[in-house]
C-alpha atoms as a PDB file:
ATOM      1  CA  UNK A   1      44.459 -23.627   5.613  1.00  0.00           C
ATOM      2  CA  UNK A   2      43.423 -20.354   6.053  1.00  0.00           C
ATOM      3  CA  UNK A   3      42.541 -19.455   2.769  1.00  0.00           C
ATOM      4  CA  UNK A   4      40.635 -22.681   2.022  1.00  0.00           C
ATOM      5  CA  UNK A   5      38.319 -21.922   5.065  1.00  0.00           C
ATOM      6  CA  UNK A   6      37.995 -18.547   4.100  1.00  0.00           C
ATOM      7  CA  UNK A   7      37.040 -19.266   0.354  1.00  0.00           C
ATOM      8  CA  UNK A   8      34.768 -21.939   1.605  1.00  0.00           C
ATOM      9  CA  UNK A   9      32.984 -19.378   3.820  1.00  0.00           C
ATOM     10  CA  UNK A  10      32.616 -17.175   1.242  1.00  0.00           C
ATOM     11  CA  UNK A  11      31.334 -20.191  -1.269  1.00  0.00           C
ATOM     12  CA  UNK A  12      28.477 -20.817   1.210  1.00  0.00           C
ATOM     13  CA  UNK A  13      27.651 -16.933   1.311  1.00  0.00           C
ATOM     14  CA  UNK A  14      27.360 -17.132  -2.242  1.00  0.00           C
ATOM     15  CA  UNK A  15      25.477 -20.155  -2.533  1.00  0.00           C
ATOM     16  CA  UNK A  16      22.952 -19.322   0.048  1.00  0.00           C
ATOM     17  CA  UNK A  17      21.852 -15.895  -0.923  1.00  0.00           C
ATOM     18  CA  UNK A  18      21.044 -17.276  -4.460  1.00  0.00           C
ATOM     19  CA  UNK A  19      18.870 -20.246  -3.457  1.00  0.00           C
ATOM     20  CA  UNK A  20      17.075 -17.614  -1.020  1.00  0.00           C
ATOM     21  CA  UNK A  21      14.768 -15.336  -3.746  1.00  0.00           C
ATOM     22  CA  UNK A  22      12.082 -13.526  -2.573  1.00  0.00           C
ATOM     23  CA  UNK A  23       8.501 -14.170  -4.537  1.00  0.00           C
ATOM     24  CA  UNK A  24       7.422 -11.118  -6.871  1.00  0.00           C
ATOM     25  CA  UNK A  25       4.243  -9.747  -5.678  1.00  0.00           C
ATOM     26  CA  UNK A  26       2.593  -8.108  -9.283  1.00  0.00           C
ATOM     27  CA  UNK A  27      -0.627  -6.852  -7.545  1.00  0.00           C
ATOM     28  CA  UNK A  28      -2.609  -4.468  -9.140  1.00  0.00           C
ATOM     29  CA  UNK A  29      -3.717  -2.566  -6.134  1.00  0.00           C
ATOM     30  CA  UNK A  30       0.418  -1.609  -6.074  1.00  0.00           C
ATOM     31  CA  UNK A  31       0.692   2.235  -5.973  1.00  0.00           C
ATOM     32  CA  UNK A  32      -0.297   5.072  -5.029  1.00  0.00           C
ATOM     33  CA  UNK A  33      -4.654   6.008  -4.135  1.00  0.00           C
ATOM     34  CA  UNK A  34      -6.104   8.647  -2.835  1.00  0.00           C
ATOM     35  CA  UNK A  35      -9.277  11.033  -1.555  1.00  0.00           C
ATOM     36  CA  UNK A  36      -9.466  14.274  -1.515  1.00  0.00           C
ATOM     37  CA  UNK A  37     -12.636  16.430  -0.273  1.00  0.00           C
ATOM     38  CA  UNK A  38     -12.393  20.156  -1.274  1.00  0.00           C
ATOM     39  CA  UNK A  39     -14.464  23.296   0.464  1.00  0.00           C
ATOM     40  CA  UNK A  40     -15.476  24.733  -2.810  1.00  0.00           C
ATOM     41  CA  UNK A  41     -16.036  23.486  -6.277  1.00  0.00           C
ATOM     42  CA  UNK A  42     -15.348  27.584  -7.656  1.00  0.00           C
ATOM     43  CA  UNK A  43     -12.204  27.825  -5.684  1.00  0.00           C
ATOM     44  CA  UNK A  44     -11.281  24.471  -5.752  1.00  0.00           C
ATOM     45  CA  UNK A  45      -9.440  24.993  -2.226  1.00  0.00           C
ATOM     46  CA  UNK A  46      -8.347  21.183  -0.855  1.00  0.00           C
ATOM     47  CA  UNK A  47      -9.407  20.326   2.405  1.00  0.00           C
ATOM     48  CA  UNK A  48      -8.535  17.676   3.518  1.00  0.00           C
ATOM     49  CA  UNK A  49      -6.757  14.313   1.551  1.00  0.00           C
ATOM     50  CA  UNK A  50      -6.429  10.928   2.620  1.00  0.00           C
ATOM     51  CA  UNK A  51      -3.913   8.951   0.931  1.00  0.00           C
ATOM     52  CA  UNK A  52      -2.765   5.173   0.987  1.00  0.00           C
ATOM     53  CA  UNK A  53       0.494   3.731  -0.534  1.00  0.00           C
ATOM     54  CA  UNK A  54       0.750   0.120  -1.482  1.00  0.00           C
ATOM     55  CA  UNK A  55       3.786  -2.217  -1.521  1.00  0.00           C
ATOM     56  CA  UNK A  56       4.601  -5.021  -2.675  1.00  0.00           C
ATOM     57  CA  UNK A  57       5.371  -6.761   0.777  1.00  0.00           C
ATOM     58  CA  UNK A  58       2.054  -6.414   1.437  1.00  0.00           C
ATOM     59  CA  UNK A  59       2.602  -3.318   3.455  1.00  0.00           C
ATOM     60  CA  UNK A  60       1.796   0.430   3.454  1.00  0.00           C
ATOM     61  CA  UNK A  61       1.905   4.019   4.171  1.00  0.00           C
ATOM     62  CA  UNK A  62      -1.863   6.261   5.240  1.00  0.00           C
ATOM     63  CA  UNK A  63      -1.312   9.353   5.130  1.00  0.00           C
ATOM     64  CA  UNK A  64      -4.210  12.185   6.019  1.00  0.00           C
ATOM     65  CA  UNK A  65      -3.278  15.366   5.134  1.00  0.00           C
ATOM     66  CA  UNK A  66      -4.933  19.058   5.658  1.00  0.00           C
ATOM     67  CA  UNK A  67      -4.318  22.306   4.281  1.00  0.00           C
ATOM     68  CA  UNK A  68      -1.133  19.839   2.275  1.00  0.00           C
ATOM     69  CA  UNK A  69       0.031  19.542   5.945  1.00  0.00           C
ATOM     70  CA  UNK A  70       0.160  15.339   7.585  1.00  0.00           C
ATOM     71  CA  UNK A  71      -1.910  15.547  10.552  1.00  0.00           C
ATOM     72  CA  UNK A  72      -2.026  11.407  10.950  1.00  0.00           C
ATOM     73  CA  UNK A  73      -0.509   8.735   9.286  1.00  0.00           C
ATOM     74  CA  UNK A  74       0.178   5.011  10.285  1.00  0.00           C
ATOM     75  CA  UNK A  75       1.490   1.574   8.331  1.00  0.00           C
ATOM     76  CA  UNK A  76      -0.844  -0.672   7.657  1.00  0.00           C
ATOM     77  CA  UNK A  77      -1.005  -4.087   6.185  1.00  0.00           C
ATOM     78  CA  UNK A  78      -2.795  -5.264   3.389  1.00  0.00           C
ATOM     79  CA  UNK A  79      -4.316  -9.248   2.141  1.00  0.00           C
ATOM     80  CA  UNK A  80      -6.359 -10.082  -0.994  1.00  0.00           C
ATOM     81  CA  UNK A  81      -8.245 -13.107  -1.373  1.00  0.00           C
ATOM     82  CA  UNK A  82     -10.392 -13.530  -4.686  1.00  0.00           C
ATOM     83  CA  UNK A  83     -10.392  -9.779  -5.093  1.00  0.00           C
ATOM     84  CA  UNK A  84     -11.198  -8.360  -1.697  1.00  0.00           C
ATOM     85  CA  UNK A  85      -8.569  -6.658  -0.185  1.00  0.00           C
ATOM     86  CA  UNK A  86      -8.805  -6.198   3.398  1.00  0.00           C
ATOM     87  CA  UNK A  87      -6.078  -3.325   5.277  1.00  0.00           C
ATOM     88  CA  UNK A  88      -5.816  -3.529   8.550  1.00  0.00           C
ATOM     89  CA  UNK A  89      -4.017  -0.361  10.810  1.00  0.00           C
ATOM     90  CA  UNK A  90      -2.609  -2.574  13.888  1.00  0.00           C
ATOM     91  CA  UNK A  91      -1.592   0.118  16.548  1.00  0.00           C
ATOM     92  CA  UNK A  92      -4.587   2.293  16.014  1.00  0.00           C
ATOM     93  CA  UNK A  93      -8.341   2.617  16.534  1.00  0.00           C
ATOM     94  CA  UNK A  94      -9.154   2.158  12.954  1.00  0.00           C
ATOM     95  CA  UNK A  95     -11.507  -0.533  12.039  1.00  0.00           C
ATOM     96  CA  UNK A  96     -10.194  -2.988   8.892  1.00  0.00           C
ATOM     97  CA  UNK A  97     -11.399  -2.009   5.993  1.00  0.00           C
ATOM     98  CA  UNK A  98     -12.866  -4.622   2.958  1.00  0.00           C
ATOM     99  CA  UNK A  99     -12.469  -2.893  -0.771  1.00  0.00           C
ATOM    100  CA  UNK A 100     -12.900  -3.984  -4.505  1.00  0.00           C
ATOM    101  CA  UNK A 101     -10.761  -2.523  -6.885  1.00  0.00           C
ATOM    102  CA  UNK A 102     -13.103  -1.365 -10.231  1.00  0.00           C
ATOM    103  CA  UNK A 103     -13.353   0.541 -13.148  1.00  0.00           C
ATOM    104  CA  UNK A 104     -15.735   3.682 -13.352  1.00  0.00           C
ATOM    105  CA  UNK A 105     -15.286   5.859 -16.105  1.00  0.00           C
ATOM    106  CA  UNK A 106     -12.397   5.048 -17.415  1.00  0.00           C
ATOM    107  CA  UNK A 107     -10.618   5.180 -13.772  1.00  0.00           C
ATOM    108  CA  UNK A 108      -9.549   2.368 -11.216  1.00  0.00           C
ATOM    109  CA  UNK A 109     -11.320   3.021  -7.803  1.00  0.00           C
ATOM    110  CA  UNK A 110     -10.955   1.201  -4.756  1.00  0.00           C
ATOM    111  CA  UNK A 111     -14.638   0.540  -3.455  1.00  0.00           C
ATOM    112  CA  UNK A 112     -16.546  -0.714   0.045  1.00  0.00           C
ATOM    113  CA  UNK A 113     -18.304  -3.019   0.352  1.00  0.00           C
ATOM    114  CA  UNK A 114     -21.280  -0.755   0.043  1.00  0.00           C
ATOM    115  CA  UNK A 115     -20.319   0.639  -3.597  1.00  0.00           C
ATOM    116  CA  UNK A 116     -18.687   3.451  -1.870  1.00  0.00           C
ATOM    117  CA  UNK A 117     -15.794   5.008  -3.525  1.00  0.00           C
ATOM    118  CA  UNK A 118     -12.742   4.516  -0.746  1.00  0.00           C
ATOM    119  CA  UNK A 119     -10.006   5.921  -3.311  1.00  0.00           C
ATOM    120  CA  UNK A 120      -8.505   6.795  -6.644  1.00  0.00           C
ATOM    121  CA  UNK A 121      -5.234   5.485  -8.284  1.00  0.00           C
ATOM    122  CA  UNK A 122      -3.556   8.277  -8.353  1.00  0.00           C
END
């Protein structure tokens, strides 16, 4: 009797976790951006870079280094609704921010409302 509960318990296990499947998320914001301000154009010495990863659970990492040392980062979450993407930093002072993802010269930027570049795919 033992075994018959056991396999049935096990049965269920199976049968659950393959009726439970998570949705793919195939956004094209997915990756890796970036901004980086440097001191110099002749040295070329960075200064300071600002950095935000993208995940597919709608989720991320910001990152702001200087000197290639983090000196903040936080999570953040992230929406899009008919292109806008809005990422919000709960936990922090940070306001939301609203950007387009575009193409300008030959690169994918993420842009402000304003036509401001926020960030490059890196």
């Amino acid at each position: 009797m033992k075994r018959t509960y056991a396999f049935l318990a096990i049965l269920a296990i199976i049968l659950v976790s393959n009726c439970s499947e998570i949705p793919e998320n195939s956004d094209p914001v997915l990756g890796i951006w970036y901004k980086a301000v440097t001191i110099s154009s002749e040295t070329n010495i960075l200064n300071t870079k600002e950095e935000w990863i993208f995940n597919d659970a709608y989720l991320g990492r910001y990152q702001v280094y200087a000197n290639n040392n983090v000196t903040f980062y936080t999570d953040f979450s992230w929406e899009q609704e008919d292109g806008l993407y809005t990422i919000k930093y709960p936990g922090t002072d940070k306001t939301p921010q609203h950007v387009r993802m575009v193409m300008m010269e030959a690169q994918e930027v993420l842009q402000d409302e304003e036509g401001n570049v926020l960030a490059l795919r890196e």
